[in-house]
N, C-alpha and C. Protein backbone atom coordinates (compact mmCIF):
# COMPACT_ATOMS: atom_id res chain seq x y z
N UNK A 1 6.18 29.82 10.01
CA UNK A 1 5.80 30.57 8.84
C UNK A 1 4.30 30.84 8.93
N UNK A 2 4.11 32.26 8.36
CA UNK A 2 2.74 32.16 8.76
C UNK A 2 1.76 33.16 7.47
N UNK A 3 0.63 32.88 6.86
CA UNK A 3 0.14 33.31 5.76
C UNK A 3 -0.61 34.53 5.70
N UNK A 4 -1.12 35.81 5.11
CA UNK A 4 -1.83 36.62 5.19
C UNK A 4 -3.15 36.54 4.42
N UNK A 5 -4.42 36.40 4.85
CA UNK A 5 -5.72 36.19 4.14
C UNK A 5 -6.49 37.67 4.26
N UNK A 6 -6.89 37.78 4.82
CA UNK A 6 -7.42 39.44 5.11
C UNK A 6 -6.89 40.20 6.10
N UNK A 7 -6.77 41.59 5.49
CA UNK A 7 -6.05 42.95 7.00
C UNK A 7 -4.79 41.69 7.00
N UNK A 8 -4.84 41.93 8.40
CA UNK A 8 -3.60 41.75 9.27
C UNK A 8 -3.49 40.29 10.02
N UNK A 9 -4.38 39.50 9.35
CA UNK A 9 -4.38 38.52 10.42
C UNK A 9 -3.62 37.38 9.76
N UNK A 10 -2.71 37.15 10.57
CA UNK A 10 -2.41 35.56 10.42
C UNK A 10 -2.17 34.08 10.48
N UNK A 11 -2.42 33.34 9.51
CA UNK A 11 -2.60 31.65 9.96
C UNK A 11 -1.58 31.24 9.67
N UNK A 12 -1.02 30.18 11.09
CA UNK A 12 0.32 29.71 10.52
C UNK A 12 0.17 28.40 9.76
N UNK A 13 1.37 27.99 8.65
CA UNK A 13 1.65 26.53 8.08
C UNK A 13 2.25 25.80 8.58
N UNK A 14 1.95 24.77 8.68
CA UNK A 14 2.80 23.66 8.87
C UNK A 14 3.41 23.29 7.30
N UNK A 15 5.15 23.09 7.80
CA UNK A 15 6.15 22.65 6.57
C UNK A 15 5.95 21.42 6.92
N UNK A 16 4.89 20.75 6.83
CA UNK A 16 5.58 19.03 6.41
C UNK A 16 4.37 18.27 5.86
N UNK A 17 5.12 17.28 5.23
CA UNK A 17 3.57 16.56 4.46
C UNK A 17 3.37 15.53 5.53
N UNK A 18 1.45 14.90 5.44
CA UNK A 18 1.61 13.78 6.61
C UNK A 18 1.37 12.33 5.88
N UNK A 19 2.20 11.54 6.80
CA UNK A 19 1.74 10.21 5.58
C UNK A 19 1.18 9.09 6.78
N UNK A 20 0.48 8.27 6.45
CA UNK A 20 -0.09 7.47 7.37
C UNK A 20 0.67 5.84 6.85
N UNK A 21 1.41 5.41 7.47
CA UNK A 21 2.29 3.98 6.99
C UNK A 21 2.58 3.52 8.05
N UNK A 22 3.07 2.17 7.99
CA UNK A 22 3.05 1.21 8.35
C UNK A 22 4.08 0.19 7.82
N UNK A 23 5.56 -0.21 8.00
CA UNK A 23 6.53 -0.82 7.72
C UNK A 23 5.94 -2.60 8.02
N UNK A 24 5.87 -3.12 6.82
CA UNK A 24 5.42 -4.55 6.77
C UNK A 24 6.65 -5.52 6.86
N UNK A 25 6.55 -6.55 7.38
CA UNK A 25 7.92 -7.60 7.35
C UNK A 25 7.38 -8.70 6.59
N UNK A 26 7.63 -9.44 5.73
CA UNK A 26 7.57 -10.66 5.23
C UNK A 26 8.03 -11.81 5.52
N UNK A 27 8.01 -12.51 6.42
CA UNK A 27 8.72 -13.59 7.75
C UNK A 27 8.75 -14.44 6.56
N UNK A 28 9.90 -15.49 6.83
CA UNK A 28 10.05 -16.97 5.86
C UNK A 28 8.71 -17.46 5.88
N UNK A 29 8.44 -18.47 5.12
CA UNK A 29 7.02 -19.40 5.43
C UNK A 29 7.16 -20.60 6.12
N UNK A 30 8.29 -21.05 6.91
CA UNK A 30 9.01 -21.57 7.54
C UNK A 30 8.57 -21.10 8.63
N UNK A 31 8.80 -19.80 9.25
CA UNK A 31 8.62 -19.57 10.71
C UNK A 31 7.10 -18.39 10.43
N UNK A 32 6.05 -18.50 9.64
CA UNK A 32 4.83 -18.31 9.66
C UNK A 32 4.16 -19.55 9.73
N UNK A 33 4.63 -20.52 9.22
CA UNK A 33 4.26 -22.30 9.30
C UNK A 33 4.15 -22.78 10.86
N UNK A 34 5.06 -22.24 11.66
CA UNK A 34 5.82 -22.64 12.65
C UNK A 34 4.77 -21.24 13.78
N UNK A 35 4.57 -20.48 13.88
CA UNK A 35 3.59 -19.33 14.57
C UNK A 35 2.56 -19.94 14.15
N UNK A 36 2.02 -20.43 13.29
CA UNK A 36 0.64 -20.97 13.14
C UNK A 36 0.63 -22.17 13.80
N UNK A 37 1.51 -22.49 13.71
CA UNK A 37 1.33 -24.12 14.47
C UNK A 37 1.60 -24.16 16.18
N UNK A 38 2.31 -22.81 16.30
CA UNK A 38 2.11 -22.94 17.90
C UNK A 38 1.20 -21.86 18.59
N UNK A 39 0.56 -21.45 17.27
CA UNK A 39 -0.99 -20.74 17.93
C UNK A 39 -2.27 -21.60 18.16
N UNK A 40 -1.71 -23.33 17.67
CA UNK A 40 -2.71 -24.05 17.66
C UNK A 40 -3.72 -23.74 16.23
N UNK A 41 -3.12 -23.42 15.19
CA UNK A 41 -3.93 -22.66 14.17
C UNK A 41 -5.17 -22.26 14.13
N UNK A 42 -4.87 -21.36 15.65
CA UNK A 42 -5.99 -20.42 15.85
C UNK A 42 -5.56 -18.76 15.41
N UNK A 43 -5.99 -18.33 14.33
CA UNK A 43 -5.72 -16.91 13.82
C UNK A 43 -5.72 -15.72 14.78
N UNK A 44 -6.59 -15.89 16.09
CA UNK A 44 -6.57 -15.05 16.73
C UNK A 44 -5.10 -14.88 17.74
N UNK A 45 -4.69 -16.11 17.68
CA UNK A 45 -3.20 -16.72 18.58
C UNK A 45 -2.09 -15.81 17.97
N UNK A 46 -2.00 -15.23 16.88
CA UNK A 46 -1.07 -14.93 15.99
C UNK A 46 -0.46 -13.29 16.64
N UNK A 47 0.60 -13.62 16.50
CA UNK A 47 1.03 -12.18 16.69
C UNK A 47 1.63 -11.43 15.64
N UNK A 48 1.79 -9.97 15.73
CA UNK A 48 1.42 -8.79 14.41
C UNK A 48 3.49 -9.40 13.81
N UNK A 49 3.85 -9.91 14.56
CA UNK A 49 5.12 -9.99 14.47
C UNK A 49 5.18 -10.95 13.25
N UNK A 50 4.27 -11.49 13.64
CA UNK A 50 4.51 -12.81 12.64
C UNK A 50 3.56 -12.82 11.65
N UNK A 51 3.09 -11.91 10.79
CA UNK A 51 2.01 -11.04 10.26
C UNK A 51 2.21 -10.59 8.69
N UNK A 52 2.01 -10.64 7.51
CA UNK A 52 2.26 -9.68 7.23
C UNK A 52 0.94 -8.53 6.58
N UNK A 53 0.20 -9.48 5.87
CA UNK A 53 -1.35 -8.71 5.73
C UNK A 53 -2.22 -9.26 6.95
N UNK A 54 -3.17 -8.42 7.82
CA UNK A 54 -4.26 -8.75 8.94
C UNK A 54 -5.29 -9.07 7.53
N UNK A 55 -5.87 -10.14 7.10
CA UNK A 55 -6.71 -10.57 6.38
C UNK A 55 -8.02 -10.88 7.70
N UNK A 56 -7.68 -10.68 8.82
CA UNK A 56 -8.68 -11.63 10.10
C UNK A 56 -9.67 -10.34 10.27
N UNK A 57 -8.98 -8.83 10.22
CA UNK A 57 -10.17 -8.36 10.75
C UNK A 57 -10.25 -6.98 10.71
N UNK A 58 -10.82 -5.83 10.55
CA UNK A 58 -10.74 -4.67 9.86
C UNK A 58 -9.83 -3.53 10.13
N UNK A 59 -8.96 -4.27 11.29
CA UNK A 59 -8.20 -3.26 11.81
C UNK A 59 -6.83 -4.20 11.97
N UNK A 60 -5.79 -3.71 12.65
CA UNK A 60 -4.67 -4.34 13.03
C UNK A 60 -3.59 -3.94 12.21
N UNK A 61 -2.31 -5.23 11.51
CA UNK A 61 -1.44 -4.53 10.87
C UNK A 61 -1.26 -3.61 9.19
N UNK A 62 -2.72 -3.55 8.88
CA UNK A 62 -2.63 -3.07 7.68
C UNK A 62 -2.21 -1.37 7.64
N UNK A 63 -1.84 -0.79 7.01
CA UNK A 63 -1.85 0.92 7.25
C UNK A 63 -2.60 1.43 5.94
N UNK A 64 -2.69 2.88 6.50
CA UNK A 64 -4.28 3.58 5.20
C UNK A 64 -3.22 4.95 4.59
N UNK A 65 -3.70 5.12 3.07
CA UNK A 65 -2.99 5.65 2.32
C UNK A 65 -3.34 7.03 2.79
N UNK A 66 -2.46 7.65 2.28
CA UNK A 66 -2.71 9.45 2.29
C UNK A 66 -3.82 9.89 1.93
N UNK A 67 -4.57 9.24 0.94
CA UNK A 67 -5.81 9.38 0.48
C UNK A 67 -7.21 9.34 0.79
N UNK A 68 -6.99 7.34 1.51
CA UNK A 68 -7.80 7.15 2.81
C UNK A 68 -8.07 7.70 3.55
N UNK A 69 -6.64 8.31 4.35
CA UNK A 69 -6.85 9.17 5.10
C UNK A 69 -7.02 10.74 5.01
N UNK A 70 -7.11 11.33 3.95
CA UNK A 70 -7.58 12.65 3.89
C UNK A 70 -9.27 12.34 3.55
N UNK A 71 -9.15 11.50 2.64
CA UNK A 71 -11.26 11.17 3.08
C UNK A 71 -11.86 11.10 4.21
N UNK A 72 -11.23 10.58 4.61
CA UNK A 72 -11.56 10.52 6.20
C UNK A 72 -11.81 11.66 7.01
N UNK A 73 -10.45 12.45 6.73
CA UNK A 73 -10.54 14.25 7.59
C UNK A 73 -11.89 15.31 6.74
N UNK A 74 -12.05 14.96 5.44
CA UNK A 74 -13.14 15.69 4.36
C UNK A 74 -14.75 15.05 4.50
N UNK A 75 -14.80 14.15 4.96
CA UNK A 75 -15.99 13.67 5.36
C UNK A 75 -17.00 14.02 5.77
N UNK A 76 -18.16 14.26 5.52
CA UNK A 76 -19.24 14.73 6.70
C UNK A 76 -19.84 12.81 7.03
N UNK A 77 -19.48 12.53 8.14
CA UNK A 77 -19.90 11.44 8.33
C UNK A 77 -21.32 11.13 9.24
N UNK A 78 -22.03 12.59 9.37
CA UNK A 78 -23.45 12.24 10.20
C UNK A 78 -23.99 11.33 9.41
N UNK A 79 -24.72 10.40 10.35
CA UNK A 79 -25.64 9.13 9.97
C UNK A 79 -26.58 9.68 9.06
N UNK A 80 -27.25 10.64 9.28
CA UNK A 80 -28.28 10.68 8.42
C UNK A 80 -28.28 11.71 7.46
N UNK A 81 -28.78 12.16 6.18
CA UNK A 81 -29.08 12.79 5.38
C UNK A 81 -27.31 13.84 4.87
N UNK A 82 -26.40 13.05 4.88
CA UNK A 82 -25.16 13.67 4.73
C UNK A 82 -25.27 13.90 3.39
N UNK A 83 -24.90 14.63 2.80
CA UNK A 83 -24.05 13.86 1.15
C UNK A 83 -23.32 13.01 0.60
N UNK A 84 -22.52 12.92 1.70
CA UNK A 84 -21.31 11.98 1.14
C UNK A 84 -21.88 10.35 1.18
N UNK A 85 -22.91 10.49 2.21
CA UNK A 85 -23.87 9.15 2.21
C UNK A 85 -24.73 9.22 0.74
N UNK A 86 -25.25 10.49 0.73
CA UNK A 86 -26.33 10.22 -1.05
C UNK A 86 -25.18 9.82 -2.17
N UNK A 87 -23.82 9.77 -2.07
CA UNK A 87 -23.14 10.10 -3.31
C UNK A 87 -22.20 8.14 -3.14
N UNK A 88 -22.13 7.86 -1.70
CA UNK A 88 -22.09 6.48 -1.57
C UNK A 88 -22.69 5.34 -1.99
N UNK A 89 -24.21 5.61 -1.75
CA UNK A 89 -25.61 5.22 -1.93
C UNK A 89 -25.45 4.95 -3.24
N UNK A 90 -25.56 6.17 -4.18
CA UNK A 90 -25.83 6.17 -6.00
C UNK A 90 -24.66 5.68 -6.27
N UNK A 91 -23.28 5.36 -5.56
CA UNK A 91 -21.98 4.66 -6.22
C UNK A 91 -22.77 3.26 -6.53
N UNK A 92 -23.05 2.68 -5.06
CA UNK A 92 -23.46 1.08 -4.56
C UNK A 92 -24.30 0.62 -5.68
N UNK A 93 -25.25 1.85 -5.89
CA UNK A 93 -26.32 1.08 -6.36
C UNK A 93 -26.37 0.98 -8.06
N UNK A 94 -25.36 1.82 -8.32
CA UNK A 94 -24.66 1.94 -9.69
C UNK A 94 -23.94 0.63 -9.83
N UNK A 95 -23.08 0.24 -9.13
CA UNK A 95 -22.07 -0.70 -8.61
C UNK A 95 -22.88 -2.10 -9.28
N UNK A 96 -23.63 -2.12 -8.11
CA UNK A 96 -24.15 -3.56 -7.44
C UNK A 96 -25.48 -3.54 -8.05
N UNK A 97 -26.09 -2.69 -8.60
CA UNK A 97 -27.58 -2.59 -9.35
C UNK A 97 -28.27 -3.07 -8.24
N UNK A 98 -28.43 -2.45 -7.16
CA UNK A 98 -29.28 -2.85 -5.98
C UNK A 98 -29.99 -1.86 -6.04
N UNK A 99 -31.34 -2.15 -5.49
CA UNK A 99 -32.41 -1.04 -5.99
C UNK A 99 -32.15 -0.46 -3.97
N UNK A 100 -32.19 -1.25 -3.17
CA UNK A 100 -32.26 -1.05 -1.64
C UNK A 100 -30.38 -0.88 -0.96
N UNK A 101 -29.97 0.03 -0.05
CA UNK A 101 -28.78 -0.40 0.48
C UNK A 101 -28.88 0.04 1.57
N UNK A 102 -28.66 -1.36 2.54
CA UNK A 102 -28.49 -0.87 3.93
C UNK A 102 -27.42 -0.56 4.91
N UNK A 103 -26.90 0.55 5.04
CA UNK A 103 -25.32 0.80 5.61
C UNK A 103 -25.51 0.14 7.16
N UNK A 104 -24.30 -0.69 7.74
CA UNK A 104 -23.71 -1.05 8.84
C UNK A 104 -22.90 -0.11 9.31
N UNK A 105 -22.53 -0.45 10.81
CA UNK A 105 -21.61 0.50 11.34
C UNK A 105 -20.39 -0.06 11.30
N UNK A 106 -20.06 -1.00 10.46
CA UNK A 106 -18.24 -1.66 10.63
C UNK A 106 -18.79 -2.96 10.03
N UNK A 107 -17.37 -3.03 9.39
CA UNK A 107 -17.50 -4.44 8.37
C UNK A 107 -17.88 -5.44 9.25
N UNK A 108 -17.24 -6.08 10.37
CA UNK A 108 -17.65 -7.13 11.04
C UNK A 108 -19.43 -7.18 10.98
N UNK A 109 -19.63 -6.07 11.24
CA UNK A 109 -21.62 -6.12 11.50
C UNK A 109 -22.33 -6.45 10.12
N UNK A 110 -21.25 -6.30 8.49
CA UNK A 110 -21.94 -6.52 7.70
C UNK A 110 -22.35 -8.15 7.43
């Protein structure tokens, strides 16, 4: 299918909506008891199987909403002098009443 904007030219649509998900399992606490204990209850030992929120680290089994992810595609994310950084900035500092805010490049670095 395809749309008409000016003259003769046309852009085609895509028919489908996109969703960004992620099917979660909720294991007994029995055999999450039992994966922790033969990871040596080391969190990094753990596998996504035996999972159901990644609380360890900013990525892994969690999935990002339709929303998330269209912010993401709308973004101007240059480092410096963006907007979407001035309009971050005046959230934080609204937020947190911080007179200074210094952005990191990824939660771990904060």
């Amino acid at each position: 299918m395809a749309l008409n904007f000016y003259g003769d030219e046309q852009f085609p649509l895509e028919m489908h909506k996109v969703r960004v998900i992620q099917k979660l399992n909720l294991v007994p606490i029995e055999r999450r008891l039992e994966a922790a204990t033969e990871a040596g209850n080391n969190t990094f030992l753990l596998k996504n199987k035996d999972i159901y929120l990644d609380m360890l680290t900013d990525s892994g089994v969690n999935a990002m909403s339709d929303r998330q992810v269209s912010s993401m595609l709308k973004v101007d994310d240059s480092y410096a002098g963006s907007a979407d950084w001035d309009e971050c900035e005046a959230v934080i500092k609204d937020m947190f009443g911080m007179d200074y805010v210094l952005p990191v490049h990824q939660g771990r670095a904060a």
